[in-house]
C-alpha atoms as a PDB file:
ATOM      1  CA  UNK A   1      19.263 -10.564 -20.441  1.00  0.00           C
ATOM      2  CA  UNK A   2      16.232  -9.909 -18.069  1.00  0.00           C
ATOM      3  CA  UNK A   3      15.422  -5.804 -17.843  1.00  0.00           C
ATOM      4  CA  UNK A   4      16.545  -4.190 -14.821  1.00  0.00           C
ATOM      5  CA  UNK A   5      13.559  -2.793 -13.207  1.00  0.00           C
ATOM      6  CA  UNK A   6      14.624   0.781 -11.604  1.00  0.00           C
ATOM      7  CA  UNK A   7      13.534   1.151  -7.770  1.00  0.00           C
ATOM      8  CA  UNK A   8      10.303   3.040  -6.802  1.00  0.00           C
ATOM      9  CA  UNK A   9      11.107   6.278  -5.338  1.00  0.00           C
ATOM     10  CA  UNK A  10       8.229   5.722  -2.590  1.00  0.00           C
ATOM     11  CA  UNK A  11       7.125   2.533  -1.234  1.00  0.00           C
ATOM     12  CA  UNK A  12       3.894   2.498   0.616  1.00  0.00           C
ATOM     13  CA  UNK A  13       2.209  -0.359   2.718  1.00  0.00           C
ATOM     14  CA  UNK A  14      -0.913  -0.717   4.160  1.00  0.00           C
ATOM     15  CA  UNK A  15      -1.677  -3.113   6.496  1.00  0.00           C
ATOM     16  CA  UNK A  16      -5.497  -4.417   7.238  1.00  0.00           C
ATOM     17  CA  UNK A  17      -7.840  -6.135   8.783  1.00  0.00           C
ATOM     18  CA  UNK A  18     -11.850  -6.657   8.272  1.00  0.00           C
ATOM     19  CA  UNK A  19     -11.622  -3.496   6.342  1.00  0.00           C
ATOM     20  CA  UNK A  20     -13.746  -4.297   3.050  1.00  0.00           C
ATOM     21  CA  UNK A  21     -15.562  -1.318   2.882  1.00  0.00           C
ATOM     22  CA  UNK A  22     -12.967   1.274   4.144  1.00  0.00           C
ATOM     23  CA  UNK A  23      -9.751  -0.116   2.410  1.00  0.00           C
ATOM     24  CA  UNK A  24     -11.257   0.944  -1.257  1.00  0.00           C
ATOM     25  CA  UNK A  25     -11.073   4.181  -0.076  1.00  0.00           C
ATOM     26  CA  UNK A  26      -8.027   4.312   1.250  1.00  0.00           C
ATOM     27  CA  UNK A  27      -6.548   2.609  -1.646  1.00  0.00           C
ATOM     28  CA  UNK A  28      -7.939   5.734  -3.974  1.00  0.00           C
ATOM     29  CA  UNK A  29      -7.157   7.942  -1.670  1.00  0.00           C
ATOM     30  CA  UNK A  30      -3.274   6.936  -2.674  1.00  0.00           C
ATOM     31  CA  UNK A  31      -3.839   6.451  -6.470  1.00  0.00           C
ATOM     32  CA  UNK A  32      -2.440   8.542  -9.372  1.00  0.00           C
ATOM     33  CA  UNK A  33      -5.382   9.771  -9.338  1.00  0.00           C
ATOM     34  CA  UNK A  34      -5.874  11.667  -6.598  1.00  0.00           C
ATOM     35  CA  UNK A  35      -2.695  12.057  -4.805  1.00  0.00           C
ATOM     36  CA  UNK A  36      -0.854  15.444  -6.050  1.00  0.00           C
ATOM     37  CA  UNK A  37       2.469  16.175  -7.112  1.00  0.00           C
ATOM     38  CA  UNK A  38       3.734  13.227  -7.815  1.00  0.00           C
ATOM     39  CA  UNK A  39       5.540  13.848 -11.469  1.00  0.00           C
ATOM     40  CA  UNK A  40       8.579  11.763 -11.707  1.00  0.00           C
ATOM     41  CA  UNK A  41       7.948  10.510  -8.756  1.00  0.00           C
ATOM     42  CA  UNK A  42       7.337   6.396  -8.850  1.00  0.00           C
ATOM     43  CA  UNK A  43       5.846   4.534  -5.778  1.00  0.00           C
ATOM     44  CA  UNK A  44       4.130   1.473  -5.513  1.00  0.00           C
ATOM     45  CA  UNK A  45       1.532   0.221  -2.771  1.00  0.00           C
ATOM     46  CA  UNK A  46       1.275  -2.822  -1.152  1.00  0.00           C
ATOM     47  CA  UNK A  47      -1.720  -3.951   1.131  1.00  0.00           C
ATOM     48  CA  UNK A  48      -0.663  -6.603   3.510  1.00  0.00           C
ATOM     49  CA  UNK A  49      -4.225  -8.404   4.484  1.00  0.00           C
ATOM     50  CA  UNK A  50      -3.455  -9.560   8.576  1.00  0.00           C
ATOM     51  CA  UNK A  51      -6.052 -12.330   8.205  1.00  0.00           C
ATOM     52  CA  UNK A  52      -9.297 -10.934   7.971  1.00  0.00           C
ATOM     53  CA  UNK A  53     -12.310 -13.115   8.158  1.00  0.00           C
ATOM     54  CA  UNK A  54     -13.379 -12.620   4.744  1.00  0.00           C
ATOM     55  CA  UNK A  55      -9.975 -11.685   2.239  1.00  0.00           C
ATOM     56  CA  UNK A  56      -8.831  -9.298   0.167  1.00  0.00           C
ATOM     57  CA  UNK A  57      -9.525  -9.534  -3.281  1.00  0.00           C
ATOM     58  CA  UNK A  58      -6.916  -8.775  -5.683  1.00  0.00           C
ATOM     59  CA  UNK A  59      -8.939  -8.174  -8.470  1.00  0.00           C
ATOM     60  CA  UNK A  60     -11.178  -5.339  -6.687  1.00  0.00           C
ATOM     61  CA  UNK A  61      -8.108  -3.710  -5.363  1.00  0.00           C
ATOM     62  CA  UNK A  62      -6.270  -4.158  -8.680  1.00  0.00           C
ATOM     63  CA  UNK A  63      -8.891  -1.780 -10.328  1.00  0.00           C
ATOM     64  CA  UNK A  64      -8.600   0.821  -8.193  1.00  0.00           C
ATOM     65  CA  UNK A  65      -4.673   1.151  -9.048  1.00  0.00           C
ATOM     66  CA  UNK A  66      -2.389  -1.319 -11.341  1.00  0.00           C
ATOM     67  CA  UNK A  67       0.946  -0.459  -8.942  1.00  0.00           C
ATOM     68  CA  UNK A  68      -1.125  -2.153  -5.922  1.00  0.00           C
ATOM     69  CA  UNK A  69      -0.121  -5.309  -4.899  1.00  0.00           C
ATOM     70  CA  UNK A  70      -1.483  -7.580  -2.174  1.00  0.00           C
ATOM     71  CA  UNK A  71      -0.260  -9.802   0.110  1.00  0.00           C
ATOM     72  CA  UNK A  72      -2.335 -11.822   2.888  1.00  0.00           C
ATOM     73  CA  UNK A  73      -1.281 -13.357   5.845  1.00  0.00           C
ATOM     74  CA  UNK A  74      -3.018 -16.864   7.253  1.00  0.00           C
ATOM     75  CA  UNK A  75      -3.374 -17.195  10.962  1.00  0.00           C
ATOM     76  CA  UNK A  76      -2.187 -13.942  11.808  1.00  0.00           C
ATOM     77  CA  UNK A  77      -1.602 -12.914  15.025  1.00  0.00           C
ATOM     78  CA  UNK A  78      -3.683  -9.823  16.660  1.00  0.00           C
ATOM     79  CA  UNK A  79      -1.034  -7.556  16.263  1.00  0.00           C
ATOM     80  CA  UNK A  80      -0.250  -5.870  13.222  1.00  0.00           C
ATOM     81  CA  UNK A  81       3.341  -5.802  14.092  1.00  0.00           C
ATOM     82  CA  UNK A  82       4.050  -9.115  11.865  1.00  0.00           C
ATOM     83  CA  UNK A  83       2.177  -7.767   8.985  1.00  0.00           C
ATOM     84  CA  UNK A  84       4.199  -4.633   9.181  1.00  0.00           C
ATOM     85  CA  UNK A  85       7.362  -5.854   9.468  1.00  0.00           C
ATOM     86  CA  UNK A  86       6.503  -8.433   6.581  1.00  0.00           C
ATOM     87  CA  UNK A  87       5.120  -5.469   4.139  1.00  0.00           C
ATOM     88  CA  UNK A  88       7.786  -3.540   4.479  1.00  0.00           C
ATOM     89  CA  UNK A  89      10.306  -6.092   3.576  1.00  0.00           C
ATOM     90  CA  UNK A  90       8.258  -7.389   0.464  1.00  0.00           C
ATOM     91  CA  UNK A  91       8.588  -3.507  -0.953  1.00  0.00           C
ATOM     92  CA  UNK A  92      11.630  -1.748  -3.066  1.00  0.00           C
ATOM     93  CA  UNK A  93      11.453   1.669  -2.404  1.00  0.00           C
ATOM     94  CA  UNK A  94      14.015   4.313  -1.562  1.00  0.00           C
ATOM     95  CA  UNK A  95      11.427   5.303   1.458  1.00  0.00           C
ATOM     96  CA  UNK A  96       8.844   3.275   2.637  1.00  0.00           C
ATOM     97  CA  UNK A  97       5.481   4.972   4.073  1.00  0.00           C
ATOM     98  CA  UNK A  98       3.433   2.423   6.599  1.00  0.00           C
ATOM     99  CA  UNK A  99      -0.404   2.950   7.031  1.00  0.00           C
ATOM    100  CA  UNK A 100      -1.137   0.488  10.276  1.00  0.00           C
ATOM    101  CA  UNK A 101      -4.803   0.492   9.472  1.00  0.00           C
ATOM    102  CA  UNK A 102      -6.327   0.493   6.216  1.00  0.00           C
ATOM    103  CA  UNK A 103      -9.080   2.728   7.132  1.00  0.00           C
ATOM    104  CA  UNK A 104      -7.412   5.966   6.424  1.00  0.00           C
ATOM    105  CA  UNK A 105      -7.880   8.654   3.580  1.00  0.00           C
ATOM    106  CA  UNK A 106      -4.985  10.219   2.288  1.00  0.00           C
ATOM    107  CA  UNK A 107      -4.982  14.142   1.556  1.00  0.00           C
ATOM    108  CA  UNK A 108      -3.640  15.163  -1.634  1.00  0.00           C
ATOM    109  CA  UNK A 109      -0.328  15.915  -1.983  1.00  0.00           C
ATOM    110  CA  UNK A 110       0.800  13.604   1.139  1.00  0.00           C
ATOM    111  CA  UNK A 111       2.969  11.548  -0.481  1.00  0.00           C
ATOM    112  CA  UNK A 112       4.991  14.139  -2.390  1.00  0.00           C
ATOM    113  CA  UNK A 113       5.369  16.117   0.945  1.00  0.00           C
ATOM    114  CA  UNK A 114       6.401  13.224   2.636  1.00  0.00           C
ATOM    115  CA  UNK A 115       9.353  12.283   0.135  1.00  0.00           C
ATOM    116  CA  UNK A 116      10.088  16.121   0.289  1.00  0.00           C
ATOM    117  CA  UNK A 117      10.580  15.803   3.760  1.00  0.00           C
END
């Protein structure tokens, strides 16, 4: 009998583009690590890569946080609509947070505040 797995309290997806160097910080802005207030609370991230030129890496991302996942879209169009719409419906959570560009830090304590709310 397979384990249930229980659903993430948070969901959070971040859609990108072209972003290599400013999408590692973004990602560690949302980490365990420096996100606040977060006991009890499980989320997981997922980066939804709108075809960049040069992709993703799973592996570098992977390191910054185990709960990040990646997926990437070929032949994407402009918009980051598509990727949006796909990312959230990939995730679990009981709320969903949506970063539409990966270039973002994250203040401490955002995400707890956020399911608060």
């Amino acid at each position: 009998m397979p384990l249930l797995r229980r659903r993430p309290d948070l969901s959070v997806v971040v859609v990108c583009y072209d972003m290599q160097r400013e999408l590692p910080r973004t990602l560690r802005s949302l980490s365990g690590s420096h996100q606040q207030n977060l006991d009890g609370i499980d989320y997981e991230i997922l980066v939804v890569d709108n075809g960049s030129p040069d992709p993703v890496e799973a592996r570098s991302i992977a390191r910054i946080d185990p709960r990040i996942r990646l997926r990437r879209i070929d032949d994407a169009p402009a918009s980051p609509a598509m990727a949006a719409n796909i990312g959230v419906s990939l995730t679990s959570g009981r709320a969903v947070c949506l970063i539409l560009d990966g270039a973002r830090m994250v203040t401490q304590g955002t995400l707890a505040t956020g399911l608060r709310a």
